[in-house]
C-alpha atoms as a PDB file:
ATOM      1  CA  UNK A   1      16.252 -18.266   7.098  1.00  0.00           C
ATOM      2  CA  UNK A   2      14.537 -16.243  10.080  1.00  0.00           C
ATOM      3  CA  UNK A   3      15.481 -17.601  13.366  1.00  0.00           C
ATOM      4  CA  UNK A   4      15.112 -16.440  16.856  1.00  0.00           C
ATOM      5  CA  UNK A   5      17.266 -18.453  19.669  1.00  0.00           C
ATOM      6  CA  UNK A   6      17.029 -18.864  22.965  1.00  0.00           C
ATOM      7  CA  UNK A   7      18.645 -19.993  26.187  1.00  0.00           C
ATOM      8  CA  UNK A   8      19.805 -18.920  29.598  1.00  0.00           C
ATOM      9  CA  UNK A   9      23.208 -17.502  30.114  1.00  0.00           C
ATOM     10  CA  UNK A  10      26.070 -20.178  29.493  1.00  0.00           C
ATOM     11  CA  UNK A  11      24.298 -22.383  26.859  1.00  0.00           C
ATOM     12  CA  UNK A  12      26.538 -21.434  23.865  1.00  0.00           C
ATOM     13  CA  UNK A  13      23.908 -19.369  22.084  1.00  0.00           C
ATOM     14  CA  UNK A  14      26.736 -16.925  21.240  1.00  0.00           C
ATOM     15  CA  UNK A  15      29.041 -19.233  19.805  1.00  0.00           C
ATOM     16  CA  UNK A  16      25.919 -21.237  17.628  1.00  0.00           C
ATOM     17  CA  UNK A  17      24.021 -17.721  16.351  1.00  0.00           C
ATOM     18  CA  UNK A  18      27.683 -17.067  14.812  1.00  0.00           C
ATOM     19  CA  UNK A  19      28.035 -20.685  13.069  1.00  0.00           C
ATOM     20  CA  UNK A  20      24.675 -20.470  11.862  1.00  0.00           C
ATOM     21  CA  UNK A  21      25.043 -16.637  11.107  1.00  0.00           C
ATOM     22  CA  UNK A  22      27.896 -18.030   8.985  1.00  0.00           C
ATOM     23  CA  UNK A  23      26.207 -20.792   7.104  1.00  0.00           C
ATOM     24  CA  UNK A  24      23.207 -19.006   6.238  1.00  0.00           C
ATOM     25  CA  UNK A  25      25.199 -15.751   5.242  1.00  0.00           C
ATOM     26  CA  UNK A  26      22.603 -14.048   7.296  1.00  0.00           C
ATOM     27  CA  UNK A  27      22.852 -11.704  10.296  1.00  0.00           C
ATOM     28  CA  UNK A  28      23.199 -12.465  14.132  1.00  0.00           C
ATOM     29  CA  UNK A  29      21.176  -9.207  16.297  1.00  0.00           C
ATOM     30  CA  UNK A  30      21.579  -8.881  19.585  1.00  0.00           C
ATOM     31  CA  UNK A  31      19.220  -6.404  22.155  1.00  0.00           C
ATOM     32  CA  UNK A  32      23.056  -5.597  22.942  1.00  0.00           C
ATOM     33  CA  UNK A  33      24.632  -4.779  19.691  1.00  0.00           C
ATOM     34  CA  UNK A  34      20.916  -3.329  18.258  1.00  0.00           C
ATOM     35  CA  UNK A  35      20.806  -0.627  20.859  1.00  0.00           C
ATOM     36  CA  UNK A  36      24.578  -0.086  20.732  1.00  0.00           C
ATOM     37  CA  UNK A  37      24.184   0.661  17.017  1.00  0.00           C
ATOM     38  CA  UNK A  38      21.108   2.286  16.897  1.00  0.00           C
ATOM     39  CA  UNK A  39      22.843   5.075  19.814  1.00  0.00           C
ATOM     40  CA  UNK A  40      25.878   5.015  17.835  1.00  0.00           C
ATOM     41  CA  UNK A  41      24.010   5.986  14.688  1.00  0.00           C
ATOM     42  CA  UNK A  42      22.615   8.443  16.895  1.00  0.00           C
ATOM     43  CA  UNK A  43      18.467   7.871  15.306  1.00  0.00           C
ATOM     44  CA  UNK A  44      15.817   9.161  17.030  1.00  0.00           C
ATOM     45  CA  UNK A  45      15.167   5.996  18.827  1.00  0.00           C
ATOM     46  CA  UNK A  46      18.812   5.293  19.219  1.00  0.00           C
ATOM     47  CA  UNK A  47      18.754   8.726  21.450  1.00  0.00           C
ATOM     48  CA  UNK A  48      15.959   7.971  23.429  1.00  0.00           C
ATOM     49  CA  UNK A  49      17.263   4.370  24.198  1.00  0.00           C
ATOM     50  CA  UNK A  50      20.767   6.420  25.290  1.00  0.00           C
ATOM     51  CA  UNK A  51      18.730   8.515  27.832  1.00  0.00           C
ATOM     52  CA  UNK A  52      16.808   5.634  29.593  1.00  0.00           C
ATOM     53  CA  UNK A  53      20.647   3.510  29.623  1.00  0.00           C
ATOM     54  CA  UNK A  54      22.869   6.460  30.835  1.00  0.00           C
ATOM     55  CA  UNK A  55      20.199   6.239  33.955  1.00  0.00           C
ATOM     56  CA  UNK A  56      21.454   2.578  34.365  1.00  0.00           C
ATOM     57  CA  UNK A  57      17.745   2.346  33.594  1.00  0.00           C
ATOM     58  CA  UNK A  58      15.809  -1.016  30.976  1.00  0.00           C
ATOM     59  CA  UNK A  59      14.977   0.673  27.570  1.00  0.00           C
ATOM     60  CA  UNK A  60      11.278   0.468  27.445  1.00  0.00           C
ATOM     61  CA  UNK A  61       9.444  -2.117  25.322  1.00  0.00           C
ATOM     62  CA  UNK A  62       8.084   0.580  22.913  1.00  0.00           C
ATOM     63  CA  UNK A  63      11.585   2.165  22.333  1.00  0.00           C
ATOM     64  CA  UNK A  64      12.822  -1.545  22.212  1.00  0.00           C
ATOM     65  CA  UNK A  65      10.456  -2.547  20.102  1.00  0.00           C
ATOM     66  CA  UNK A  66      10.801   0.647  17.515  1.00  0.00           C
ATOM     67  CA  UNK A  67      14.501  -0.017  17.108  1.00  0.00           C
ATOM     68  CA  UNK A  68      14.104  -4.119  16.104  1.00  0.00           C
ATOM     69  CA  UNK A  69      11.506  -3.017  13.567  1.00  0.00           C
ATOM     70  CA  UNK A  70      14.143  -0.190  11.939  1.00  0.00           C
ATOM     71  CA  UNK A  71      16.449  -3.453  12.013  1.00  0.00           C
ATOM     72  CA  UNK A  72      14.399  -5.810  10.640  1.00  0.00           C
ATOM     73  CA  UNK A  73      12.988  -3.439   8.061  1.00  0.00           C
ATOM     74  CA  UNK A  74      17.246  -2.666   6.413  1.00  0.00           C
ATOM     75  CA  UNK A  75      19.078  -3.987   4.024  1.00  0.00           C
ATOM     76  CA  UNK A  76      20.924  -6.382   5.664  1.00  0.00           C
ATOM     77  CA  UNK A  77      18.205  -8.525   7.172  1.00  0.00           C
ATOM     78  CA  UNK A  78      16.428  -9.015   3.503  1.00  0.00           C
ATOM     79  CA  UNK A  79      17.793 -12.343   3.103  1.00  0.00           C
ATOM     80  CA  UNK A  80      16.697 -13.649   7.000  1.00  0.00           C
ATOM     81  CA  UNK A  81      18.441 -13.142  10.556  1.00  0.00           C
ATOM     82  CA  UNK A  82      19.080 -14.567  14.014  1.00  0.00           C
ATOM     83  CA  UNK A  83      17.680 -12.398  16.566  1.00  0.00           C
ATOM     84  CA  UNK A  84      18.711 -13.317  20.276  1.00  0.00           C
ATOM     85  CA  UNK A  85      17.639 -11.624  23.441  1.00  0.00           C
ATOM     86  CA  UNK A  86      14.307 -11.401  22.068  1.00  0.00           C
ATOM     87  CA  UNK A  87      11.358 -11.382  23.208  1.00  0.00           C
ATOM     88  CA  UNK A  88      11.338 -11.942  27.067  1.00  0.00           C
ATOM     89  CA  UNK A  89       8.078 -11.500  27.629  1.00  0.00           C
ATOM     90  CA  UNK A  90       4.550 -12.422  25.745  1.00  0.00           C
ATOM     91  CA  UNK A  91       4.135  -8.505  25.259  1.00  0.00           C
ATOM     92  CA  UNK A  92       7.086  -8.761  23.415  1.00  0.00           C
ATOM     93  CA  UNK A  93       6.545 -11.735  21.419  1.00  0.00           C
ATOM     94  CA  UNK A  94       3.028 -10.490  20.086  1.00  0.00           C
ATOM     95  CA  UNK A  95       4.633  -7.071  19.601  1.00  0.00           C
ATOM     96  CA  UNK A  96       7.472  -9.156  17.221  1.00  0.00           C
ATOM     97  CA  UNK A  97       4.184 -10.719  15.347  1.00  0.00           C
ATOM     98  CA  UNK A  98       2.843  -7.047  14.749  1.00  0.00           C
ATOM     99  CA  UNK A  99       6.181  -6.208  13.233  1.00  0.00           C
ATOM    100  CA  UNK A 100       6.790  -9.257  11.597  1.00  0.00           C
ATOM    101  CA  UNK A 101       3.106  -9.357   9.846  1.00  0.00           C
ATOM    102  CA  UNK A 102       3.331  -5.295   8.785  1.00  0.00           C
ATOM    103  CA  UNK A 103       6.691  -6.082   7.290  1.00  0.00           C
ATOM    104  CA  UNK A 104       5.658  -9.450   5.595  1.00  0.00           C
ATOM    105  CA  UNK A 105       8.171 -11.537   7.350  1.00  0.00           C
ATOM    106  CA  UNK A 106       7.700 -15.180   8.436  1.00  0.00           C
ATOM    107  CA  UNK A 107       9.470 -16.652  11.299  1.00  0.00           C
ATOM    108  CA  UNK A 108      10.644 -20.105  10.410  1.00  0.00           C
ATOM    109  CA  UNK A 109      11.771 -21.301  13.888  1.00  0.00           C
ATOM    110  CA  UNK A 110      12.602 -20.495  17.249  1.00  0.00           C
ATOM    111  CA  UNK A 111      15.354 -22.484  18.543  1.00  0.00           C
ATOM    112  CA  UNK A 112      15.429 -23.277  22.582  1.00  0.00           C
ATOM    113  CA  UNK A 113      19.186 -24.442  23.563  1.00  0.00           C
ATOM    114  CA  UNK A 114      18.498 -26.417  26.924  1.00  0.00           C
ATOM    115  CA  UNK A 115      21.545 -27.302  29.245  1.00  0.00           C
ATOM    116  CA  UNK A 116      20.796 -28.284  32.783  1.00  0.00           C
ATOM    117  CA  UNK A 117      21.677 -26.004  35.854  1.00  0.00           C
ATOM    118  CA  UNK A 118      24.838 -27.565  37.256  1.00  0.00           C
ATOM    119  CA  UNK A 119      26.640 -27.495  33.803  1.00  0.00           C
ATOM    120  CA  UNK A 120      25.768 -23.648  33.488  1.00  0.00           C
ATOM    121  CA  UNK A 121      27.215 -22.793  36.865  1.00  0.00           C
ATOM    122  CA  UNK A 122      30.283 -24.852  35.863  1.00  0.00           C
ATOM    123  CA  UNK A 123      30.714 -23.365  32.397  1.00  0.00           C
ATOM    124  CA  UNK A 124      30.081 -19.749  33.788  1.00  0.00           C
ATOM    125  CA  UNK A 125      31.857 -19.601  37.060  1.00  0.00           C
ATOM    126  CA  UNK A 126      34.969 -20.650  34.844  1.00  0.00           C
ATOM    127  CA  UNK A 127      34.340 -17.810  32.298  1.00  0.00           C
ATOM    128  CA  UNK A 128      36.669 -15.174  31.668  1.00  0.00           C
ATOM    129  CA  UNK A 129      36.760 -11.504  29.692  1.00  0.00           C
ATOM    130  CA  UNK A 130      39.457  -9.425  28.547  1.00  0.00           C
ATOM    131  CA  UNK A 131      39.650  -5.386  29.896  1.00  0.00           C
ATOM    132  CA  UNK A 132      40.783  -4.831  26.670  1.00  0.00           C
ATOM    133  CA  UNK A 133      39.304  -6.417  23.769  1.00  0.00           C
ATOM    134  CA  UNK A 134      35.860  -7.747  25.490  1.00  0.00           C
ATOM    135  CA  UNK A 135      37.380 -11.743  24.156  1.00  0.00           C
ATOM    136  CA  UNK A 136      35.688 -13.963  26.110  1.00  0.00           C
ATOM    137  CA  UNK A 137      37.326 -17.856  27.472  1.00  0.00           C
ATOM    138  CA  UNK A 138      36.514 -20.418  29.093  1.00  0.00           C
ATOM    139  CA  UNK A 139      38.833 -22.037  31.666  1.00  0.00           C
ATOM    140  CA  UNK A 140      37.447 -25.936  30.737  1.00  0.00           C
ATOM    141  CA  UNK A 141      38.459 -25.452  26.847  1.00  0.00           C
ATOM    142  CA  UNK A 142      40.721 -22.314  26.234  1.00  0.00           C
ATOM    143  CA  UNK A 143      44.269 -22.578  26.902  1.00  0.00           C
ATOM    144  CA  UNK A 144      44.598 -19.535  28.947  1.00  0.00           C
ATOM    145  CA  UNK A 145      48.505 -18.499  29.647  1.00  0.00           C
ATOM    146  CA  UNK A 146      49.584 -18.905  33.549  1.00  0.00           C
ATOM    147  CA  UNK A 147      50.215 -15.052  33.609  1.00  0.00           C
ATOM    148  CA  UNK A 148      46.103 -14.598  32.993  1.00  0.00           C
ATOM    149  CA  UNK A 149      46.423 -12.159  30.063  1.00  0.00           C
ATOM    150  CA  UNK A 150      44.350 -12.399  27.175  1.00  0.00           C
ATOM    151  CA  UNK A 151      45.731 -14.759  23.974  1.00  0.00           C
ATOM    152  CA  UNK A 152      44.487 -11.918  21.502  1.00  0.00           C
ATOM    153  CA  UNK A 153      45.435  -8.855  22.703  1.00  0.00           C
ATOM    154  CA  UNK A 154      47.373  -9.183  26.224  1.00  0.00           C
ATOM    155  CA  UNK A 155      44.912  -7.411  27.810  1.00  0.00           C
ATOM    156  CA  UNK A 156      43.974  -8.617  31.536  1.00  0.00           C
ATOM    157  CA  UNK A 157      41.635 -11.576  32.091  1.00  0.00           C
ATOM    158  CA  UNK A 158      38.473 -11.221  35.023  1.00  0.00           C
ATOM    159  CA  UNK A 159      35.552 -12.793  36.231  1.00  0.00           C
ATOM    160  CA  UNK A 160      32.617 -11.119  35.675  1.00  0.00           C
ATOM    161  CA  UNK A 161      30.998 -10.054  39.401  1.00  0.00           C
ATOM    162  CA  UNK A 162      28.043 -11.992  38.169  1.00  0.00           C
ATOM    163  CA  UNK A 163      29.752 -15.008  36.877  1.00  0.00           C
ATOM    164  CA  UNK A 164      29.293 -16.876  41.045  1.00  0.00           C
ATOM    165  CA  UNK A 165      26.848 -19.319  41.774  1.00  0.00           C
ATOM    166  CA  UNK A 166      24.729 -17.709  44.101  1.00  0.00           C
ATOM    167  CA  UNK A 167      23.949 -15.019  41.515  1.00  0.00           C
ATOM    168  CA  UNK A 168      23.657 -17.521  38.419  1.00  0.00           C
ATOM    169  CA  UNK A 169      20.880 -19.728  40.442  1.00  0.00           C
ATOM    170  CA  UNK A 170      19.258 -16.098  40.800  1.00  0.00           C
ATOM    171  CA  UNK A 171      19.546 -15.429  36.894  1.00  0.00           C
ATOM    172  CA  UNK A 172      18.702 -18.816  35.894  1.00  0.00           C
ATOM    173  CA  UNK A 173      15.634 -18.833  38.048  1.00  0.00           C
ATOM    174  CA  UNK A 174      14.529 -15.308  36.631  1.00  0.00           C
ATOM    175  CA  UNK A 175      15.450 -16.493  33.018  1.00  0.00           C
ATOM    176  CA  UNK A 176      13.161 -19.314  33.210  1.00  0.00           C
ATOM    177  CA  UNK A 177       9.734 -17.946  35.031  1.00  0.00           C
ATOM    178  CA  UNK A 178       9.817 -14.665  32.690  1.00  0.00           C
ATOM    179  CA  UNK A 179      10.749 -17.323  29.129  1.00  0.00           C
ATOM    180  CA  UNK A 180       8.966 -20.277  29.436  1.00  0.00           C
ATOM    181  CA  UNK A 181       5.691 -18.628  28.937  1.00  0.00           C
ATOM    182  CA  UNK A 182       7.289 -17.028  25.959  1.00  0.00           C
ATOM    183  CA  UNK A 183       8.395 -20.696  24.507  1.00  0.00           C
ATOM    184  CA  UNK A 184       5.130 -21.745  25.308  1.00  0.00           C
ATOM    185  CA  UNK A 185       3.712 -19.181  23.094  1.00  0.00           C
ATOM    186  CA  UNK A 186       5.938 -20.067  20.181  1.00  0.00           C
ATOM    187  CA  UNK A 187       5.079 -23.809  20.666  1.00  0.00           C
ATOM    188  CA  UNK A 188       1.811 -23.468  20.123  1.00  0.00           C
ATOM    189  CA  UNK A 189       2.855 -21.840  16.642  1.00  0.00           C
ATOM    190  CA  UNK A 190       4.523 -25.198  16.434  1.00  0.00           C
ATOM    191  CA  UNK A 191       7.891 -23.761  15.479  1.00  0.00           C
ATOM    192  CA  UNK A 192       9.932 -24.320  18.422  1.00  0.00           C
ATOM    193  CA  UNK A 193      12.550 -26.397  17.990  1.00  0.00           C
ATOM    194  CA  UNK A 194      14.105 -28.048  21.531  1.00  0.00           C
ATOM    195  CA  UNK A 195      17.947 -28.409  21.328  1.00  0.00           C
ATOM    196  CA  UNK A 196      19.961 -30.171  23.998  1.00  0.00           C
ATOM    197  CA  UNK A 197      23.012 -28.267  24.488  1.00  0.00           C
ATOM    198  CA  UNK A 198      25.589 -30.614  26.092  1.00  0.00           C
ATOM    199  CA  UNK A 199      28.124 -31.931  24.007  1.00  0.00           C
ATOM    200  CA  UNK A 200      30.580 -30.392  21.547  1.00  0.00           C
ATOM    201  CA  UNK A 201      30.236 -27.393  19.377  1.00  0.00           C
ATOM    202  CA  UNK A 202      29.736 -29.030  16.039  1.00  0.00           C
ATOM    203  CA  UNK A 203      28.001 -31.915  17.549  1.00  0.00           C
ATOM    204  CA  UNK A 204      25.068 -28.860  18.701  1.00  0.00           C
ATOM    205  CA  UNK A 205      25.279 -27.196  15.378  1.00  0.00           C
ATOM    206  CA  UNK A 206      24.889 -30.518  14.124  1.00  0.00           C
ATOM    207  CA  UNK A 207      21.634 -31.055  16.271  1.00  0.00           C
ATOM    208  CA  UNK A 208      19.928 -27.573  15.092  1.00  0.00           C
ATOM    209  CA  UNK A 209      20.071 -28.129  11.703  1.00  0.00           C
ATOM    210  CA  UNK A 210      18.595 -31.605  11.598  1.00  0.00           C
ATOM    211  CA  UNK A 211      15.936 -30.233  13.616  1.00  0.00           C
ATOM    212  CA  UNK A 212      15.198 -27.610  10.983  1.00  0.00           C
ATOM    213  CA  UNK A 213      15.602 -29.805   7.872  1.00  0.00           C
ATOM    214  CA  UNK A 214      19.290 -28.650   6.961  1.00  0.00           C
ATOM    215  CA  UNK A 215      22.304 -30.724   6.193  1.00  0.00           C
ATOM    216  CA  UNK A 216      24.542 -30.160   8.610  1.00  0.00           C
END
């Protein structure tokens, strides 16, 4: 199974690309953990990517673009993969074709998780990250101790800086102008698959594989 997901910040995309990563016994890629690797395996691109983010500057699309295809092209994604974080943009998405036809891949789907504005500002402003581990909780469904340290490791609990509404309503707006073009591309392809992401976990799991033929 080759899946790409999507969704703004505070949709659960995290928490489904590791289910489904599960079920499929395939792997979950992130733009984060891709370029983490690829600079901790210290490749060509890897180093080049390191030099553009120790400027606090975005890794350009070609770099970007060089390190998914190294990616792709291992071991590990020869029986599928969920990629998330990309593409952003239509460059991008027609760039992932290029790779995906000179490797002989085929996409199956793209999955869109939709949850309204007002939920995402709810579900974010109550999120929480350890110092220590990186754990992430939520305040609505994790039982958090009164003394705010983390359950795993006892590490401190914060709010991320970005995690207000003002700044939220900024990144939702900016998610959806620069990625609904990009859905719009990949529904053409008709392969995008439309998910309404309120409700519980399983009950979303549930809802992506019956939209992709699977038993949940």
């Amino acid at each position: 199974m080759r899946l790409i997901l999507f969704g703004p910040p505070g949709v659960g995309k995290g928490t489904q690309a590791q289910i489904l990563s599960e079920k499929f016994n395939i792997p979950h890629i992130s733009t984060g953990d891709m370029l983490r690797e690829a600079v901790k395996n210290q490749t060509e691109l890897g180093l080049k990517a390191k030099s553009y983010m120790d400027k606090g500057e975005l890794v350009p699309d070609d770099v970007m673009i060089g390190i998914i295809k190294e990616v792709l092209s291992s071991e590990k994604c020869k029986d599928g993969f969920i990629l998330d974080g990309f593409p952003r943009t239509i460059a991008q998405a027609e760039a992932l074709d290029k790779i995906f036809n000179e490797l002989n891949i085929k996409l199956d789907f793209v999955i869109s998780i939709e949850v309204n504005d007002e939920e995402i500002i709810k579900r974010l402003t109550n999120r929480r990250v350890c110092r220590n581990c990186g754990a992430v909780f939520n305040l609505l469904i994790d039982r958090i101790p009164n003394d705010n340290k983390c359950p795993r490791c006892g590490g401190e609990l914060y709010q991320r800086s970005d995690d207000n509404p003002e700044v939220i309503k900024n990144r939702l707006k900016v998610y959806r102008e620069s990625t609904q073009i990009v859905l719009d591309y990949y529904a053409k392809k008709g392969i995008l698959k439309t998910i309404n992401g309120i409700g519980e976990i399983s009950q979303i799991t549930k809802k992506i594989l019956e939209s992709i033929g699977v038993e949940a």
